[in-house]
PDB file of N, CA and C in Angstrom:
ATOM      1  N   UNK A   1     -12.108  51.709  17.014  1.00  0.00           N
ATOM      2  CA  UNK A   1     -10.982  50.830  16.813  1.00  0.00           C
ATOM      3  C   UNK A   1     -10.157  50.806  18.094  1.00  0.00           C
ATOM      4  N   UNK A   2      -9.721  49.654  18.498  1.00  0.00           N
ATOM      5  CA  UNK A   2      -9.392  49.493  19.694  1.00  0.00           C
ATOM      6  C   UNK A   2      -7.865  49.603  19.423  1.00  0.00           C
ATOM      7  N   UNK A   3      -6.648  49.659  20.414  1.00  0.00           N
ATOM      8  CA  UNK A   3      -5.320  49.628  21.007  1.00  0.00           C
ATOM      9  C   UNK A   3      -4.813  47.815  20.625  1.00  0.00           C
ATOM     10  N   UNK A   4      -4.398  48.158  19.161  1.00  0.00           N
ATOM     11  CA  UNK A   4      -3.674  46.961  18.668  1.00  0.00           C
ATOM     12  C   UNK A   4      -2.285  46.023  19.075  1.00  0.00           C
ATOM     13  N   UNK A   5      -2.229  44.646  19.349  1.00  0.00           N
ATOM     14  CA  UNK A   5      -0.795  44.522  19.814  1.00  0.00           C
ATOM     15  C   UNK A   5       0.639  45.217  18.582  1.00  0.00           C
ATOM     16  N   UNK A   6       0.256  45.390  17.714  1.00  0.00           N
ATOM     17  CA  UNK A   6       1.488  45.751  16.492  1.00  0.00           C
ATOM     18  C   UNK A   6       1.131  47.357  16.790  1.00  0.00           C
ATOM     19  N   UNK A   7       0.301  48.148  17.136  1.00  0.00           N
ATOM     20  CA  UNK A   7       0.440  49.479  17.883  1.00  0.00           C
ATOM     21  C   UNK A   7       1.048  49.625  18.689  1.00  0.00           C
ATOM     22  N   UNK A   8       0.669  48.965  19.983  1.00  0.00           N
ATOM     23  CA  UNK A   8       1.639  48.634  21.296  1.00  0.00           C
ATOM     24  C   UNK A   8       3.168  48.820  20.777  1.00  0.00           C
ATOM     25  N   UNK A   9       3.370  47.461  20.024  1.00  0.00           N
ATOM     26  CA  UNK A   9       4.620  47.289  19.580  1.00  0.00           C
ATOM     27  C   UNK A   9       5.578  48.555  18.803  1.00  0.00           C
ATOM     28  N   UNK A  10       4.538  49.315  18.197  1.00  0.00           N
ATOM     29  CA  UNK A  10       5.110  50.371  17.641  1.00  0.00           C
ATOM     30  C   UNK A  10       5.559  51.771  18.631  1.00  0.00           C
ATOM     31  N   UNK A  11       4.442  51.718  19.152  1.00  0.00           N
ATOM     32  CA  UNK A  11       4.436  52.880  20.699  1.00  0.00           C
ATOM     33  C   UNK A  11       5.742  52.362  21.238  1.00  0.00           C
ATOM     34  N   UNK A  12       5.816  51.334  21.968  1.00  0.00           N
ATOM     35  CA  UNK A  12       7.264  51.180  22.738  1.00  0.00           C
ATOM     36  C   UNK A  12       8.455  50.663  22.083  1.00  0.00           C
ATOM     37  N   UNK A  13       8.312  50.663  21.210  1.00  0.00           N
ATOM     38  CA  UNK A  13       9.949  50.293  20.098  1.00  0.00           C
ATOM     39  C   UNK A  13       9.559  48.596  20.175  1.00  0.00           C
ATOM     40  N   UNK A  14       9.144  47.933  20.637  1.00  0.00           N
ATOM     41  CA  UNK A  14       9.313  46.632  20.966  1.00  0.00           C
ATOM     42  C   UNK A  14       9.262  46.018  19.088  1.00  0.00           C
ATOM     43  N   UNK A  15      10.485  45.201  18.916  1.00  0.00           N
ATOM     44  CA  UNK A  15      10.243  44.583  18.040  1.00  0.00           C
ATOM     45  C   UNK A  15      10.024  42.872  17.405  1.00  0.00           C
ATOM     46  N   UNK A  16       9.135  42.316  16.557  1.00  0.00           N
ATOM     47  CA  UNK A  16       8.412  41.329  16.062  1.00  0.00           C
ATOM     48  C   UNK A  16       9.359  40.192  16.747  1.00  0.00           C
ATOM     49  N   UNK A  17      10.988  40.411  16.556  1.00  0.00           N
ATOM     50  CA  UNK A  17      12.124  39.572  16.710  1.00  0.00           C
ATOM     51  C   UNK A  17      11.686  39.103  18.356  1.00  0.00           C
ATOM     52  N   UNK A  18      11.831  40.471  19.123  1.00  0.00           N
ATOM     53  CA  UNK A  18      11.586  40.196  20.633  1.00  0.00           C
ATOM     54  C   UNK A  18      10.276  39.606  20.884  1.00  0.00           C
ATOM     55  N   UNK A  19       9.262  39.731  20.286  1.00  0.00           N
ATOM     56  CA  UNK A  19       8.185  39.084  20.882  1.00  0.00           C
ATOM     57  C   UNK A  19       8.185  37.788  20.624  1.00  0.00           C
ATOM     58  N   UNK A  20       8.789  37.668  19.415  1.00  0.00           N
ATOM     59  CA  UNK A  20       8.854  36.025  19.314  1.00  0.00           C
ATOM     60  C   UNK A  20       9.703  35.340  19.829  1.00  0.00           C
ATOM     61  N   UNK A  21      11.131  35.653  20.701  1.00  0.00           N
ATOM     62  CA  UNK A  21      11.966  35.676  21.515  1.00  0.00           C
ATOM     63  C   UNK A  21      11.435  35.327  22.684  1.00  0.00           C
ATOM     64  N   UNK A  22      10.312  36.029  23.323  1.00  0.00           N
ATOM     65  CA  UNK A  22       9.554  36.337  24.706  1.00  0.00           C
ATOM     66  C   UNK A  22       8.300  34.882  24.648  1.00  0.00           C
ATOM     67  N   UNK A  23       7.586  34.524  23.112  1.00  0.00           N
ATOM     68  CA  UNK A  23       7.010  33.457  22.947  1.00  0.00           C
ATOM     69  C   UNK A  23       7.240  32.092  23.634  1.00  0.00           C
ATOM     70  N   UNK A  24       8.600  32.053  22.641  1.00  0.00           N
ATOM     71  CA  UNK A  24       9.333  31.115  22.844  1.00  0.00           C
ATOM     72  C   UNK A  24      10.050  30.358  23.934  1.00  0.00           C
ATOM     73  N   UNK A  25      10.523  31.425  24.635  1.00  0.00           N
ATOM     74  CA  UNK A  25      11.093  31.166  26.170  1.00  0.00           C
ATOM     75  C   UNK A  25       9.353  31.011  27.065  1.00  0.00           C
ATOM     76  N   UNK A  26       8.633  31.681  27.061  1.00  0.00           N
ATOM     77  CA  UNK A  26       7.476  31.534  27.907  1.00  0.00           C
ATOM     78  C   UNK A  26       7.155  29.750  27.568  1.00  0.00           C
ATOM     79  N   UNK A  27       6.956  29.777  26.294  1.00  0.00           N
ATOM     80  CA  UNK A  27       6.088  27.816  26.042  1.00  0.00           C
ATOM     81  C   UNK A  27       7.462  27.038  26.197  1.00  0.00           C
ATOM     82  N   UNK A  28       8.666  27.312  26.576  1.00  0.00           N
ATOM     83  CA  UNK A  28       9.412  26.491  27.336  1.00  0.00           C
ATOM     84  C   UNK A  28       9.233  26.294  29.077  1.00  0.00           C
ATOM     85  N   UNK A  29       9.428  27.433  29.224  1.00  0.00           N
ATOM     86  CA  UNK A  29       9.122  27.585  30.960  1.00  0.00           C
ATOM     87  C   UNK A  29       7.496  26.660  31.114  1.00  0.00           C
ATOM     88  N   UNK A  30       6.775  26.816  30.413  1.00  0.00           N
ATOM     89  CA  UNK A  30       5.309  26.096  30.703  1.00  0.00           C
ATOM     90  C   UNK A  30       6.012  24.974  30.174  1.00  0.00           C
ATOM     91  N   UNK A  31       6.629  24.482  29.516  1.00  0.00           N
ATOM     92  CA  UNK A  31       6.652  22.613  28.976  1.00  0.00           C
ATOM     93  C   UNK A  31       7.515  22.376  30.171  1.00  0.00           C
ATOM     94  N   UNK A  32       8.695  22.967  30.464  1.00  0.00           N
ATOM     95  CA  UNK A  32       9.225  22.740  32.158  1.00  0.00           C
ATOM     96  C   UNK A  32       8.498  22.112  32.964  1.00  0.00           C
ATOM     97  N   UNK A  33       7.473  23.453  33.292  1.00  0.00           N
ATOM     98  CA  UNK A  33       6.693  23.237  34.473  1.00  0.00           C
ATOM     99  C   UNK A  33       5.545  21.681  34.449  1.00  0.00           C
ATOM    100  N   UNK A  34       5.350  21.895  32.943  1.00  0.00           N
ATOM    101  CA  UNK A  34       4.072  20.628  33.318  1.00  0.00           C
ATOM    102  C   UNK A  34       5.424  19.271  33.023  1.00  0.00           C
ATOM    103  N   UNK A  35       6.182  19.249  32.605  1.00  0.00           N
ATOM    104  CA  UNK A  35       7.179  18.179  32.775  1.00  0.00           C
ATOM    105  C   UNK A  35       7.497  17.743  34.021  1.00  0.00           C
ATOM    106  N   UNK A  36       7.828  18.731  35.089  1.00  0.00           N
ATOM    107  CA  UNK A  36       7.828  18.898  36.430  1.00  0.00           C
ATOM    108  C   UNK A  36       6.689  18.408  36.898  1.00  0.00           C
ATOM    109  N   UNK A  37       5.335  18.526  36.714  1.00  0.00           N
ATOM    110  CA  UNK A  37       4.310  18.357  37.678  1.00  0.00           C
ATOM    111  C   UNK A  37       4.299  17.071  37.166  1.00  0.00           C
ATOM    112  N   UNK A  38       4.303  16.101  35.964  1.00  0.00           N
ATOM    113  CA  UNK A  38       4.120  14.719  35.404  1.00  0.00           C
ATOM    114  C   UNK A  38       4.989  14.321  36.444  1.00  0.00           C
ATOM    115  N   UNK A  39       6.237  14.363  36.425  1.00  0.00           N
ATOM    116  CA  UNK A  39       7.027  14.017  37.167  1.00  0.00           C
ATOM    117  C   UNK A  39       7.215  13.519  38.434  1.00  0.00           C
ATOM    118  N   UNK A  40       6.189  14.467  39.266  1.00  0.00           N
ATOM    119  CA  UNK A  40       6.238  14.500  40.491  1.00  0.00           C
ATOM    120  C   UNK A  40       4.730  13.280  40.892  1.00  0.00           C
ATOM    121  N   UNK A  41       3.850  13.407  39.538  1.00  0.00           N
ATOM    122  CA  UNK A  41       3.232  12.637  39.728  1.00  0.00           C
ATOM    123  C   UNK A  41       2.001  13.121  39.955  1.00  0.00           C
ATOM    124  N   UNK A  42       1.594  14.596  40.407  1.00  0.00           N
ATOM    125  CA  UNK A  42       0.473  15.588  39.982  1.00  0.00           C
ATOM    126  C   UNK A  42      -0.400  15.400  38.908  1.00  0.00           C
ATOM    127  N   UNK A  43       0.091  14.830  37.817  1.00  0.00           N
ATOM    128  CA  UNK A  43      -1.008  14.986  37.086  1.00  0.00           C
ATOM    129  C   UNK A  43      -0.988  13.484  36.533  1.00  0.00           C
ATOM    130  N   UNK A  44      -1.582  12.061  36.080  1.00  0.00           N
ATOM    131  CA  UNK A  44      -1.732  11.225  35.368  1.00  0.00           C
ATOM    132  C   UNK A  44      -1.386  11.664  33.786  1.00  0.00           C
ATOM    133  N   UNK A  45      -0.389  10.751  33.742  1.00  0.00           N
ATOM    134  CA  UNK A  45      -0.411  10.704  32.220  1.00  0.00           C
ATOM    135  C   UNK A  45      -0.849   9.971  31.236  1.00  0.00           C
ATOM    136  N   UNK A  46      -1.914   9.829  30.058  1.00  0.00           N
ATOM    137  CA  UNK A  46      -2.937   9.278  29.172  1.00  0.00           C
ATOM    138  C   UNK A  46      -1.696   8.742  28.226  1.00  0.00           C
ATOM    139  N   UNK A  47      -1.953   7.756  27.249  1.00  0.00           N
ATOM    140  CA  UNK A  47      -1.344   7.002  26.018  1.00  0.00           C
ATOM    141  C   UNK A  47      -0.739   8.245  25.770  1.00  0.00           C
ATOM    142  N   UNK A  48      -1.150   9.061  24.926  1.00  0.00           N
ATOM    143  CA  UNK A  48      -0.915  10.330  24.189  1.00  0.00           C
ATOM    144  C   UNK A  48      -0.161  11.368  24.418  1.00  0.00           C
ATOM    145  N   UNK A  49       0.138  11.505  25.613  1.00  0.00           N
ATOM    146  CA  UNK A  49       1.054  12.269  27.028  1.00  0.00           C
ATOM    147  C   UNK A  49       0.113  13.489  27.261  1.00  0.00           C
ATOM    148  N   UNK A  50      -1.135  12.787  27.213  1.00  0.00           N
ATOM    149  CA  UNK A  50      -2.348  14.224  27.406  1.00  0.00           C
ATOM    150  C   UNK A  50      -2.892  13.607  28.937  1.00  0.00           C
ATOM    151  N   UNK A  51      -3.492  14.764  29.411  1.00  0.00           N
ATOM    152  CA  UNK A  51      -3.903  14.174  31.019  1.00  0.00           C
ATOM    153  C   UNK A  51      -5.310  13.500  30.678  1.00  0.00           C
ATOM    154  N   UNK A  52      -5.361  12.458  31.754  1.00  0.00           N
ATOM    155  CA  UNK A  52      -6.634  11.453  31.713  1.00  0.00           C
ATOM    156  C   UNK A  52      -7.777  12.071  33.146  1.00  0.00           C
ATOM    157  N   UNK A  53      -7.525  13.229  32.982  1.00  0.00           N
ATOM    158  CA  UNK A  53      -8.646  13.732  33.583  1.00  0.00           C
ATOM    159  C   UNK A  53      -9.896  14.378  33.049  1.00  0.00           C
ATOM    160  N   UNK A  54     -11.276  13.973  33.545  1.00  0.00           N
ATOM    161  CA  UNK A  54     -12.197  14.770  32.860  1.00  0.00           C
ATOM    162  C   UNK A  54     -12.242  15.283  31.384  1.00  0.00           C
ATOM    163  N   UNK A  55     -11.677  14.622  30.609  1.00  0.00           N
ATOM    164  CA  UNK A  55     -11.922  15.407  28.878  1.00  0.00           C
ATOM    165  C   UNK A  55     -13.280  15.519  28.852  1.00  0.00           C
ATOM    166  N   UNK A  56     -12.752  17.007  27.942  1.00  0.00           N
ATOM    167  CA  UNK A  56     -14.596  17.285  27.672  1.00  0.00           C
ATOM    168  C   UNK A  56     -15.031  16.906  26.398  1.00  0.00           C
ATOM    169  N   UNK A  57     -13.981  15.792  25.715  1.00  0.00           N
ATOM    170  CA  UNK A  57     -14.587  14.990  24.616  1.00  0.00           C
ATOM    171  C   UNK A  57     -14.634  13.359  24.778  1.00  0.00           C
ATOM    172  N   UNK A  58     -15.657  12.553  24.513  1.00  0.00           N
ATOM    173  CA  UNK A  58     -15.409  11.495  24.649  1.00  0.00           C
ATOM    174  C   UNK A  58     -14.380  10.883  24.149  1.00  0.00           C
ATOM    175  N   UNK A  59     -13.915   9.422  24.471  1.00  0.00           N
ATOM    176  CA  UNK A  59     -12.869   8.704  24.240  1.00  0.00           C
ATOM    177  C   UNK A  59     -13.343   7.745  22.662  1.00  0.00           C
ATOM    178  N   UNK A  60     -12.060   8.391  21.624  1.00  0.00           N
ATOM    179  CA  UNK A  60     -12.880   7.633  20.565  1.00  0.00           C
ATOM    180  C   UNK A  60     -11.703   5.885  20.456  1.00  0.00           C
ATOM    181  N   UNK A  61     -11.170   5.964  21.371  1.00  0.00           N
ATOM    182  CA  UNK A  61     -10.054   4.639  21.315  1.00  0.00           C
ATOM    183  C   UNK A  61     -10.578   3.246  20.827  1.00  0.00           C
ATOM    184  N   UNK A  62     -11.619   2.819  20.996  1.00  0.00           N
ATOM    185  CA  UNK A  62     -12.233   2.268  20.526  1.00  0.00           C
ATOM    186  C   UNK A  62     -12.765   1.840  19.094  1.00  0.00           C
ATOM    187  N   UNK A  63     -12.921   2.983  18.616  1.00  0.00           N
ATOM    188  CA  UNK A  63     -13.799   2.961  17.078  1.00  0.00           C
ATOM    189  C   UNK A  63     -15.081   3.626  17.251  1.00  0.00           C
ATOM    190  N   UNK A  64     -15.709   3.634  16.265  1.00  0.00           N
ATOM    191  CA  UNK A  64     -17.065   4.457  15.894  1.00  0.00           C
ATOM    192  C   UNK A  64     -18.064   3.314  16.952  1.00  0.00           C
ATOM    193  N   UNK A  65     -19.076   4.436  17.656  1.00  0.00           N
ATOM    194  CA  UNK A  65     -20.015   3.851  18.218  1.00  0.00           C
ATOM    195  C   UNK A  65     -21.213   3.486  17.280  1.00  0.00           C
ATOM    196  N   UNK A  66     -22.023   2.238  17.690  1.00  0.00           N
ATOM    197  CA  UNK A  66     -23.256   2.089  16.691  1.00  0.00           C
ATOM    198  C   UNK A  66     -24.483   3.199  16.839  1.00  0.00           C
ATOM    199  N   UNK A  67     -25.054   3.239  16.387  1.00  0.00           N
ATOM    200  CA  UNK A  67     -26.539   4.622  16.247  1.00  0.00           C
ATOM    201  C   UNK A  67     -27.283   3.434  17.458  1.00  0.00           C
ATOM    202  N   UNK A  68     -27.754   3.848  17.989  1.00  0.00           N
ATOM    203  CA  UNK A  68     -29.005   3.170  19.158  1.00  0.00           C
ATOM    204  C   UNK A  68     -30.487   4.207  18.468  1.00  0.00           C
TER     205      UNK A  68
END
């Protein structure tokens, strides 16, 4: 059995409140940053506000393709 994060948490006092505290502020600082890079113009922005680079799923915008 391996070194659990709620072990961790118990070993150093750290509590559930703070980590979700520490979550929260982190996926702000990242929505910042990629707000910032749209911004600047770094990255293309798609309909969806998803980047139009390389997806590794096709584009279903269209509708269902026919069977060939």
């Amino acid at each position: 059995m391996g070194y659990t994060p709620e072990r961790f948490m118990a070993d150093s006092g750290i509590t559930s409140d703070e980590v979700e505290a520490e979550k929260r502020r982190m996926l702000e600082e990242i929505r910042l940053h990629e707000l910032k890079r749209h911004a600047s113009g770094a990255i293309p922005v798609g309909r969806h506000g998803t980047e139009d680079r390389e997806s590794p799923m096709p584009s279903r915008t269209h509708g269902p393709q026919p069977c060939r």
